[in-house]
Protein backbone atom coordinates (compact mmCIF):
# COMPACT_ATOMS: atom_id res chain seq x y z
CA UNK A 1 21.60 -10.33 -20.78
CA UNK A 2 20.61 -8.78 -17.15
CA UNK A 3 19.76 -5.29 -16.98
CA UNK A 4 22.11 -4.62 -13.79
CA UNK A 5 25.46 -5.12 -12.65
CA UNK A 6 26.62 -8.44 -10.45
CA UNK A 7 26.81 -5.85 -7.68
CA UNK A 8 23.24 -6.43 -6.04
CA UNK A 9 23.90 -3.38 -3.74
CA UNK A 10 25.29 -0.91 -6.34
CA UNK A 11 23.17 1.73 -6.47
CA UNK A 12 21.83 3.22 -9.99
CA UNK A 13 24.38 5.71 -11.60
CA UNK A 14 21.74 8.37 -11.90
CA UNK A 15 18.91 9.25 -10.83
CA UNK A 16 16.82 12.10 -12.16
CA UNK A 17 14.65 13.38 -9.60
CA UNK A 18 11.74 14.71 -11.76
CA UNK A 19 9.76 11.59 -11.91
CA UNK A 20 7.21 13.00 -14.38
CA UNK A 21 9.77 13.29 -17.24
CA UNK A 22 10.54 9.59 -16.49
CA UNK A 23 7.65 7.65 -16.39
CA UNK A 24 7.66 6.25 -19.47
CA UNK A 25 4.22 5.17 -20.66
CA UNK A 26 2.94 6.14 -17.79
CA UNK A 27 3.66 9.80 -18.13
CA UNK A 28 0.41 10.40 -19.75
CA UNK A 29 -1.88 8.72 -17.03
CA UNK A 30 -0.52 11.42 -14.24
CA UNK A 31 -3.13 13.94 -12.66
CA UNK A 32 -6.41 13.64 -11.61
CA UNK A 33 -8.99 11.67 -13.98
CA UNK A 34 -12.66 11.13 -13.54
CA UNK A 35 -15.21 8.41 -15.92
CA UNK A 36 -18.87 8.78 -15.97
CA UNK A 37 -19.26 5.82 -18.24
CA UNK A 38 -17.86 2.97 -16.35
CA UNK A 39 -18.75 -0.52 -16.58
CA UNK A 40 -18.78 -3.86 -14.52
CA UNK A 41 -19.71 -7.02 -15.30
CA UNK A 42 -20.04 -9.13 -11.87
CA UNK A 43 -20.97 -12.46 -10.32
CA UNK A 44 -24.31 -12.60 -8.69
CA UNK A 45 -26.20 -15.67 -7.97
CA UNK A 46 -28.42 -15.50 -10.68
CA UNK A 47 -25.75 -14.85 -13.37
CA UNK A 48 -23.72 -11.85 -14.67
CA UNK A 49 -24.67 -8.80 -13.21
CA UNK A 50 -23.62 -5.34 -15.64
CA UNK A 51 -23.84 -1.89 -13.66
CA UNK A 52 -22.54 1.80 -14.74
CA UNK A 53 -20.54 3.28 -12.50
CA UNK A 54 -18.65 7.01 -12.15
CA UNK A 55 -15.49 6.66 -11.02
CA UNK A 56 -12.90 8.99 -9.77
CA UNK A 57 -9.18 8.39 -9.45
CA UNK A 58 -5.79 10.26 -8.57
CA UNK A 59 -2.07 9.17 -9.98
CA UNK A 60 0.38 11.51 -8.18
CA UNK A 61 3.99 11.02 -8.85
CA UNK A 62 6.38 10.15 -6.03
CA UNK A 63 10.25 10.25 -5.53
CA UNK A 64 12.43 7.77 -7.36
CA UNK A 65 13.07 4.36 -5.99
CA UNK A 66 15.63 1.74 -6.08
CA UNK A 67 16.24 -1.60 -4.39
CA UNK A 68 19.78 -1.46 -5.58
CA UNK A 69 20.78 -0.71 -9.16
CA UNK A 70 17.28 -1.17 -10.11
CA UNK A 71 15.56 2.14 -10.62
CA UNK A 72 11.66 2.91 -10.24
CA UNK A 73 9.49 5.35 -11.02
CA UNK A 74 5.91 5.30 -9.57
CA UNK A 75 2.89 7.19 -9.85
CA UNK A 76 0.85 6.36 -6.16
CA UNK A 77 -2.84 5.60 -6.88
CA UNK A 78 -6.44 6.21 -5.14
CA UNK A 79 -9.52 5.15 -7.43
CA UNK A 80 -13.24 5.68 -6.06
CA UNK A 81 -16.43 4.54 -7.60
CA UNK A 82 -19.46 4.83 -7.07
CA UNK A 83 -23.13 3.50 -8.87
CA UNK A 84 -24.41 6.04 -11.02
CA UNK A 85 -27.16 8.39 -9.07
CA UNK A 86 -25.49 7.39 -5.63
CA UNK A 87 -22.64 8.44 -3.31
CA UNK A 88 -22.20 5.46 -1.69
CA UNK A 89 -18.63 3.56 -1.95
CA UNK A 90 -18.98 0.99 -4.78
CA UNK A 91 -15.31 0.33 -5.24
CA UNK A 92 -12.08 1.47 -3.42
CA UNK A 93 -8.42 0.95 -4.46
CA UNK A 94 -5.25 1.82 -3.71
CA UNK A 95 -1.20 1.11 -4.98
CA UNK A 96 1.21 2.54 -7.64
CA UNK A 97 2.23 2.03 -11.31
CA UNK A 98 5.48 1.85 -11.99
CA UNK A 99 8.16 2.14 -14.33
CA UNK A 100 11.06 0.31 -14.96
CA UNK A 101 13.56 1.99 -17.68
CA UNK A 102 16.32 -0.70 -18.04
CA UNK A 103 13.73 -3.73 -18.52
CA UNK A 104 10.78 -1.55 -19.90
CA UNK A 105 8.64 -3.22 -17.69
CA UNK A 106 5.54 -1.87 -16.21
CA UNK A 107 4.43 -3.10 -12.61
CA UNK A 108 0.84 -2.21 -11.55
CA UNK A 109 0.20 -2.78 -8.10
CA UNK A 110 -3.06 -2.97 -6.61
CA UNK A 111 -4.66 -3.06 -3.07
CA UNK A 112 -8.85 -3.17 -2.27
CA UNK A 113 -10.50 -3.41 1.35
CA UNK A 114 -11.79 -7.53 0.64
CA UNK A 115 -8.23 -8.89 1.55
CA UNK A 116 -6.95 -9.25 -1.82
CA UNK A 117 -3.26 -7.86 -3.23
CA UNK A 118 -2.15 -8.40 -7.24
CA UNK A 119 0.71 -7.19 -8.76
CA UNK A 120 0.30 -7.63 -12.13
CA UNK A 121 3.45 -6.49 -14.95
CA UNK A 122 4.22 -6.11 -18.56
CA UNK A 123 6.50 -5.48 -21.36
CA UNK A 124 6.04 -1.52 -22.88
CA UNK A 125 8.31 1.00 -24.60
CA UNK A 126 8.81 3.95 -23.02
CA UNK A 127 6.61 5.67 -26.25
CA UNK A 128 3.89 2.91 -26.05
CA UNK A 129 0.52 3.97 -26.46
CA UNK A 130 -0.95 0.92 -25.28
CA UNK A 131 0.33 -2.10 -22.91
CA UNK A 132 -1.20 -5.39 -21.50
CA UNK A 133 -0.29 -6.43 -17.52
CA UNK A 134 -1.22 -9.92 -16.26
CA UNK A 135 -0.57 -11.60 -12.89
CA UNK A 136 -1.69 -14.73 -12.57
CA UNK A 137 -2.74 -17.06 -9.07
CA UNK A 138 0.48 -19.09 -7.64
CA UNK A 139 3.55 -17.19 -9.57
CA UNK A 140 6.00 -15.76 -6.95
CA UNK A 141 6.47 -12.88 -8.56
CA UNK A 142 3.63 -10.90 -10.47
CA UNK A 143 0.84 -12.72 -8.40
CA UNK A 144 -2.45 -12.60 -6.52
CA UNK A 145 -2.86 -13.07 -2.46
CA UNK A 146 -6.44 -13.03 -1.54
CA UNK A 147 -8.05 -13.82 2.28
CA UNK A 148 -9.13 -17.48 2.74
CA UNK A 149 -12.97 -17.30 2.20
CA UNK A 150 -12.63 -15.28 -1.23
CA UNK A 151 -9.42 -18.11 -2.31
CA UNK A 152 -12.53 -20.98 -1.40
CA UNK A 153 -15.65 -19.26 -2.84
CA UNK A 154 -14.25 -16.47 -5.28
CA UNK A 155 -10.85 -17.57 -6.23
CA UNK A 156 -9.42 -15.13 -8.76
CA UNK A 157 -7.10 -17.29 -10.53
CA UNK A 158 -5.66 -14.49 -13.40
CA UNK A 159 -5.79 -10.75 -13.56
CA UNK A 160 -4.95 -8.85 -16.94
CA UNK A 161 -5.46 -4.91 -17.84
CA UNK A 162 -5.00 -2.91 -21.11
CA UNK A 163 -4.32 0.49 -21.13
CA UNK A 164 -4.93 2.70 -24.40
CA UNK A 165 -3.81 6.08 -24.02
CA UNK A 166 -5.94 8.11 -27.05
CA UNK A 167 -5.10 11.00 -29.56
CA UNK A 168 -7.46 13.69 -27.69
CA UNK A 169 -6.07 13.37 -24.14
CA UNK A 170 -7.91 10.68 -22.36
CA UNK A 171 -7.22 7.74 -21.65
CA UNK A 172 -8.97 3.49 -21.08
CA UNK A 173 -8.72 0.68 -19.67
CA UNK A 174 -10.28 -2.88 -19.77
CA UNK A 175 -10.08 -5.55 -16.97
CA UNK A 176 -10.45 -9.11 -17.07
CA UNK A 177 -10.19 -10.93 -13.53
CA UNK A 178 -11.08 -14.45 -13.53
CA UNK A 179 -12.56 -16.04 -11.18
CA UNK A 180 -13.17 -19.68 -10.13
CA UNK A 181 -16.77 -19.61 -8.26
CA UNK A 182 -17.71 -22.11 -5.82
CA UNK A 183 -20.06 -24.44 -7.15
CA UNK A 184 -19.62 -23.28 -10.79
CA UNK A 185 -18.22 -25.34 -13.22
CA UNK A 186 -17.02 -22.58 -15.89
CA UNK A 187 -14.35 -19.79 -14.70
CA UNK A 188 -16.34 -16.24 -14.40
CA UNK A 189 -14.77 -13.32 -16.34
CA UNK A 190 -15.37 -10.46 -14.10
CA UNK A 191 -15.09 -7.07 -16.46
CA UNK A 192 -14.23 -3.19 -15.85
CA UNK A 193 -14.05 -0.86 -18.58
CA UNK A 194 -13.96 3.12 -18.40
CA UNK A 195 -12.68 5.92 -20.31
CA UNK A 196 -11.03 8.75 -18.21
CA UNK A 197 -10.87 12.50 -18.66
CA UNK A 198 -8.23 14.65 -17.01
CA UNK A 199 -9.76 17.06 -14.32
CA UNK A 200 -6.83 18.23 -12.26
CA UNK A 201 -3.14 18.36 -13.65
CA UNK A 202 0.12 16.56 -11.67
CA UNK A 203 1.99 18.12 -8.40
CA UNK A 204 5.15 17.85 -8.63
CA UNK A 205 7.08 15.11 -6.52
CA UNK A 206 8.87 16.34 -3.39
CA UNK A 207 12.34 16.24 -4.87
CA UNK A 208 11.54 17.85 -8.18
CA UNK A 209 9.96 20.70 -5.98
């Protein structure tokens, strides 16, 4: 049974306006978050490469959305990493999590500065403590878009993420992209993993101001 009415253009009954009372899931992942004990396992030439890394990232809640009756709420993302001892970029990323009441569906959306786009989703209660998001290469919805020379020599063909929120405030996640190198017979699992502890709490979106 559909979540919505026929009425594609109906707009949602309600909407509460304080987004961080509605995120579902999400709710506990808002604020500012930094892990000093990040790791990635990458592709290099002569095999898996594992590095530390800190990382740094901001989920700020915006304004409801709606493309008709169905009702969003987001929390707009900015991660930054860098190798441990060095304040280079190592990593940049942008997009939003979002949360989708009627379907309890989460949508993680995610944007980095090598021309490649996923939007990966999932199944969650709005209590869940821990959820799974995949996207995999080809679907039309819930996929991956990458530039031409990474979709001929680094093709990412599937993207999935767990989240575990924990007991004493923080909270995880673990990454498995894989990738299809050129010239390599066996698809490469490219790993992140960090653990993230709250140093800034949420502002307020605009309309709950």
């Amino acid at each position: 049974m559909s979540a919505y009415p026929d009425d594609i253009f109906a707009e949602p009954a309600a909407i509460d306006p304080n987004t961080l009372a509605n995120l579902g899931p999400l709710g506990p992942m808002a604020g500012t978050w930094e892990g000093k004990r990040g790791v990635d396992i990458a592709p290099k030439a002569a095999g898996p490469r594992t590095l530390e890394f800190w990382e740094r990232i901001s989920l700020q809640p915006v304004d409801p959305g709606n493309n008709g009756p169905q009702l969003l709420y987001a929390l707009r993302y900015h991660t930054h990493m860098t190798k441990v001892g060095q304040t280079g970029t190592y990593h940049d990323q942008v997009g939003y999590w979002l949360w989708e009441p009627a379907s309890e569906t989460v949508m993680h959306s995610l944007t980095i500065p090598r021309g490649q786009t996923v939007l990966a989703a999932g199944k969650a209660k709005a209590d869940a403590r821990q959820f799974t998001l995949k996207a995999t290469r080809g679907d039309t919805d819930y996929g991956i878009c990458s530039n031409p020379y990474l979709e001929q020599n680094f093709r990412t063909d599937s993207f999935e993420i767990t989240i575990t929120i924990h007991d004493d405030g923080t909270w995880s996640y673990d990454e498995d992209t894989v990738m299809q190198i050129k010239g390599q017979t066996e698809p490469f699992h490219h790993r992140d993993t960090n653990r993230l502890t709250r140093v800034e709490a949420p502002v307020k979106n605009p309309s709950a101001g």
